[in-house]
Protein backbone atom coordinates (compact mmCIF):
# COMPACT_ATOMS: atom_id res chain seq x y z
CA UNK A 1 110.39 135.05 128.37
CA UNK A 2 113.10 135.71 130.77
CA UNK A 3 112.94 133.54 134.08
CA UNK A 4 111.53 135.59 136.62
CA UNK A 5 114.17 135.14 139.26
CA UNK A 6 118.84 134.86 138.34
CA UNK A 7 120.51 132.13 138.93
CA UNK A 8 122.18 133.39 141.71
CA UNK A 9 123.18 137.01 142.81
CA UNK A 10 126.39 138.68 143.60
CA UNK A 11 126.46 141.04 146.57
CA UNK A 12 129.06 143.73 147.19
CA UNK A 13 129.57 144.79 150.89
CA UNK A 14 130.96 148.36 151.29
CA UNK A 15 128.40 150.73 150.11
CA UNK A 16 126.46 148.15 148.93
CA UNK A 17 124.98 146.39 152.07
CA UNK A 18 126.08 148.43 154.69
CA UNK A 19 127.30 151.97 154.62
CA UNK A 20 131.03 151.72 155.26
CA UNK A 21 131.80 154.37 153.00
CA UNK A 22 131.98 157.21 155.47
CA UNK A 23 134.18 154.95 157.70
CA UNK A 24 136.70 154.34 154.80
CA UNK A 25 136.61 158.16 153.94
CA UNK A 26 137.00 158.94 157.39
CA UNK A 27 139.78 156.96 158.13
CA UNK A 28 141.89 158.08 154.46
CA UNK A 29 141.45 161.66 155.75
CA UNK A 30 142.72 161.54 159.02
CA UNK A 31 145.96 158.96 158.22
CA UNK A 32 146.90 161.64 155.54
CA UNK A 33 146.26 164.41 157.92
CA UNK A 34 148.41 162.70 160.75
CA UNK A 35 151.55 163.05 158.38
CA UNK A 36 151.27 166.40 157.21
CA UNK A 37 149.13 165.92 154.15
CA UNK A 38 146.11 167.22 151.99
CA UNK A 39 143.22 165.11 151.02
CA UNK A 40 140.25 166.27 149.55
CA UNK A 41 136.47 164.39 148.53
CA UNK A 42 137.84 163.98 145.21
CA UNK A 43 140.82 161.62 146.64
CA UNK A 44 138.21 159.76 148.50
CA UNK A 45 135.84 159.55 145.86
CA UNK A 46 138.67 158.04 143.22
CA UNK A 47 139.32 154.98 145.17
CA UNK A 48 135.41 153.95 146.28
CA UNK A 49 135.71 150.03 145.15
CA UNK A 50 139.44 150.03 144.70
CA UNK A 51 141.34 147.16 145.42
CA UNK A 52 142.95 148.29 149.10
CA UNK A 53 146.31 147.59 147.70
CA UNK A 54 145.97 150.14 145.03
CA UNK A 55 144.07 152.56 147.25
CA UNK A 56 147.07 152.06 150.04
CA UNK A 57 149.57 152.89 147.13
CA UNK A 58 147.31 155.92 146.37
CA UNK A 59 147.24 156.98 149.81
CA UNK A 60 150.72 156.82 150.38
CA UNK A 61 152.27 158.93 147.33
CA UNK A 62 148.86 161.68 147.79
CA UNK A 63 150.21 161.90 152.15
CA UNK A 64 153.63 161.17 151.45
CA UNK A 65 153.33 158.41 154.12
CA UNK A 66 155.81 156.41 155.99
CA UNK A 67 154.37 153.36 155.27
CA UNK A 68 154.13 150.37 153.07
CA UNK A 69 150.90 149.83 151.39
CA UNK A 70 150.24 146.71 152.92
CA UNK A 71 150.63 148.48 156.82
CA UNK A 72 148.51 151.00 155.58
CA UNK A 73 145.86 148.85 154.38
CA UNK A 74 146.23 146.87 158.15
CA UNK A 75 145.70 150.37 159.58
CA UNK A 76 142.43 151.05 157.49
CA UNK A 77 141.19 147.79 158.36
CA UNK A 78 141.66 148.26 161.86
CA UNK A 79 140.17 151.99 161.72
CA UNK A 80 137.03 150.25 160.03
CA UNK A 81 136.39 147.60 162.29
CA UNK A 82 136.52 150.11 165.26
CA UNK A 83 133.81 151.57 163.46
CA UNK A 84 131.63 148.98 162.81
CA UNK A 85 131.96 147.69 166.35
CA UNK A 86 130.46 151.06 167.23
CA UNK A 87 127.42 150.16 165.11
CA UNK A 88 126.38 149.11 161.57
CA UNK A 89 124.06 151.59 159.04
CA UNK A 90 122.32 148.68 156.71
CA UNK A 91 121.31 150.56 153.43
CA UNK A 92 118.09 150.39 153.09
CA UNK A 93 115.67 147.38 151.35
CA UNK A 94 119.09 145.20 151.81
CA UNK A 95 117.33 142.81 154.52
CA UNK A 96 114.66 141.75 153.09
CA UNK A 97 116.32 141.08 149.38
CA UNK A 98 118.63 139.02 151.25
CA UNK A 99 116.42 136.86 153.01
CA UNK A 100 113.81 137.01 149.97
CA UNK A 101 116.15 135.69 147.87
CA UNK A 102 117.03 132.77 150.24
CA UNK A 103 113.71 131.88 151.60
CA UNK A 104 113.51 131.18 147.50
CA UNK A 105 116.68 129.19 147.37
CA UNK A 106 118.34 131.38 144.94
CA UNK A 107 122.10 131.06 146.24
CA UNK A 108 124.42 134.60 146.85
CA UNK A 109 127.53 135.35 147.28
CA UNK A 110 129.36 138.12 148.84
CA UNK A 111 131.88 139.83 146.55
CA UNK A 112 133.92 142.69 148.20
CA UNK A 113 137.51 144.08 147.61
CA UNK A 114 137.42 144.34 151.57
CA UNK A 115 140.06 141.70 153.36
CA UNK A 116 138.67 138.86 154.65
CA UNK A 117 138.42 139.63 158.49
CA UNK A 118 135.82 142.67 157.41
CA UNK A 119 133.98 140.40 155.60
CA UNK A 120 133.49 137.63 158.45
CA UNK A 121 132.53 141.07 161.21
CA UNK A 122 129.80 142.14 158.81
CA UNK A 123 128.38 138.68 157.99
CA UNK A 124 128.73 137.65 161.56
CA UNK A 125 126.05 140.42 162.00
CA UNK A 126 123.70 139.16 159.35
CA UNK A 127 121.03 136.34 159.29
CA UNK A 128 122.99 133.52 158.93
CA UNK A 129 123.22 130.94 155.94
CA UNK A 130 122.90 133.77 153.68
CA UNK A 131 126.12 133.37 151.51
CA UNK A 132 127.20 130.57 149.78
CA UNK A 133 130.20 132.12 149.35
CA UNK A 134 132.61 134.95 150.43
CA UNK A 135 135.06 136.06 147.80
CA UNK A 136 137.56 138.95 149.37
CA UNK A 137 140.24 141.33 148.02
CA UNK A 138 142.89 139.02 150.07
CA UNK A 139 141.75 136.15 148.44
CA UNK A 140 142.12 137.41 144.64
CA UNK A 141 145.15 137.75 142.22
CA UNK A 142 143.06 140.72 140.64
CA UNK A 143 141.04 143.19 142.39
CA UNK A 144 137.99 145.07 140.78
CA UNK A 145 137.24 146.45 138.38
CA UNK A 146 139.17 142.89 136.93
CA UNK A 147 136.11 140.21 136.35
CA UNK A 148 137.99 137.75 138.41
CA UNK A 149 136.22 138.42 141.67
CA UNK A 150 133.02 138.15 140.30
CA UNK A 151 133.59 134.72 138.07
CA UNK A 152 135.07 132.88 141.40
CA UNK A 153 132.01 133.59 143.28
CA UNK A 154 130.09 132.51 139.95
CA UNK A 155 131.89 129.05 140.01
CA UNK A 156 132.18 128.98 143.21
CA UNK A 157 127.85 128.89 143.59
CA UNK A 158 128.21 126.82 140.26
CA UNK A 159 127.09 129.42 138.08
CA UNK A 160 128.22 131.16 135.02
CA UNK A 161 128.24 134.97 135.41
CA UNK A 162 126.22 135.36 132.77
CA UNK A 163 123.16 133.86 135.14
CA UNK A 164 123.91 135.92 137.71
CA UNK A 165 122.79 139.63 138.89
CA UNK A 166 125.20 141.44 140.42
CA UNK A 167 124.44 144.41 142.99
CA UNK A 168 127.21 147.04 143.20
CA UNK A 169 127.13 150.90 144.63
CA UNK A 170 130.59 151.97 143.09
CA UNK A 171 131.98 152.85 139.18
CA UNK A 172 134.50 149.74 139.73
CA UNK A 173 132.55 147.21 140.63
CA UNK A 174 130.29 147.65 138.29
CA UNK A 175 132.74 147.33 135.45
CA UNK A 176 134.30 143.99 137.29
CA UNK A 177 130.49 142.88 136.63
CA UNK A 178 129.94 143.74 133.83
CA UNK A 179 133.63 142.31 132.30
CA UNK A 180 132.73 139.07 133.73
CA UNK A 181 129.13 139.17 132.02
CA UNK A 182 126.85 139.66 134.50
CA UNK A 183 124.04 141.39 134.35
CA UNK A 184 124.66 144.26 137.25
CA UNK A 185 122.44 146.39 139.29
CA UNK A 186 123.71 149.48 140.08
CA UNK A 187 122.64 151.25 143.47
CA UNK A 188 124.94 154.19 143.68
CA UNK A 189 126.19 155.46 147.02
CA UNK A 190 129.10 157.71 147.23
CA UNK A 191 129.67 158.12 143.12
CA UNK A 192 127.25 158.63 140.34
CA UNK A 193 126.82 155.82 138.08
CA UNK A 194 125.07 155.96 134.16
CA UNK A 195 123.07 153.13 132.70
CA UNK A 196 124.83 151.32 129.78
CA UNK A 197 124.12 148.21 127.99
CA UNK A 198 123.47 145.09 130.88
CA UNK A 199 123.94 147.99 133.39
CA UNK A 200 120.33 148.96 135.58
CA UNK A 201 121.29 152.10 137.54
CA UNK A 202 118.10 152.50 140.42
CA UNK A 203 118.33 154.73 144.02
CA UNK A 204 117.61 152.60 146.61
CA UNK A 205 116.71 148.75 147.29
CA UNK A 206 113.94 149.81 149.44
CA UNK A 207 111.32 147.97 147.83
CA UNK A 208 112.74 145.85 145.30
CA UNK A 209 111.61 142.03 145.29
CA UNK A 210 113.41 139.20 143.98
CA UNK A 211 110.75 139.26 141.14
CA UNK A 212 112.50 142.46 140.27
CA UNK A 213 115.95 141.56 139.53
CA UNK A 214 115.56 140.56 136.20
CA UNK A 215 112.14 142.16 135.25
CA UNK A 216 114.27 145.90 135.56
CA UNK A 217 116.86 144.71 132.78
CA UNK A 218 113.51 143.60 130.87
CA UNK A 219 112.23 147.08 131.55
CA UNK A 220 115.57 149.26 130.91
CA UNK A 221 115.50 147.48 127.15
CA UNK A 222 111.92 149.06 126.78
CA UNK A 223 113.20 152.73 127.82
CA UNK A 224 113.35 155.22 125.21
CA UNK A 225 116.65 156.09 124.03
């Protein structure tokens, strides 16, 4: 019998808890526009969960930007935060999983490719003592979809990865989950996302207990293939 609640679960942010997505898109579109560029959905699409190094470097060749990557991931940051100031969309069921999951002392961790200062503005707006740890994309050698994210939060809630569920929206972060052998729960937001092996895709969190998080893995092993 599997035990009916993980070890601990490993939260992305953007997309995943709150609907930055647009903000991100937003921001990509006009920076490339300001300089002359084209960018399309597709460009925007390609770099949902990317490490914002990468997507800066992507950015800059697609606009032909005057910029290093690192100003231009300063400049997204910045662009973001504006936005969130201006109010924050939660997706939806992501409340009360959260505080579920610690009313029952099962410990969480944040795992997002977004810089550090994001991090802090968005938990600053949540119930606190929710996060036992914070693991950002300024604080990693290797960004998703590399399993290193996800196995320092692991350790750092003294956990393997293997115990852990981890709830992701994008391709990437998925793949970081499943490399460092998690068991991941994929809630798709921006970018489609096919069940695999250890990989639950579902629509929405709206609804889903703590009970739930393993019992869906128990059920996707029953599903016809």
């Amino acid at each position: 019998m599997t035990s009916p609640l993980p070890a601990a679960v490993l939260w992305d942010m953007d997309g995943t808890i709150v609907d930055t997505e647009p903000l991100w898109m937003g921001a990509e579109e006009a920076l490339v526009h300001r300089h002359g560029g084209t960018w399309t959905d597709a460009d925007s699409l390609s770099l949902v969960g990317s490490d914002l190094l990468e997507a800066a470097a992507y950015i800059r060749e697609r606009g032909n930007i005057p910029m290093t990557p690192q100003q231009i991931v300063e400049h997204m940051l910045g662009e973001v935060l504006t936005g969130i100031g201006q109010g924050i969309t939660w997706q939806p069921g992501v409340f009360e999983l959260l505080t579920e999951l610690r009313t029952l002392g099962v410990p969480q961790a944040l795992v997002t490719m977004s810089y550090r200062e994001l991090a802090d503005a968005v938990v600053a707006r949540l119930p606190e003592g929710l996060f036992g740890a914070v693991v950002t994309g300024d604080e990693v050698t290797n960004g998703k979809p590399h399993p290193e994210p996800y196995l320092t939060a692991a350790r750092e809630l003294g956990a393997t990865a293997a115990e852990c569920v981890v709830i992701e929206d994008s391709p990437r972060g998925a793949a970081a989950g499943l490399a460092a052998g998690a068991l991941v729960l994929s809630v798709p937001n921006a970018v489609a996302a096919v069940p695999e092996p250890g990989l639950v895709v579902i629509d929405s969190l709206a609804g889903v207990r703590a009970t739930d998080l393993l019992a869906l893995f128990d059920e996707s092993r029953l599903d016809p293939v």
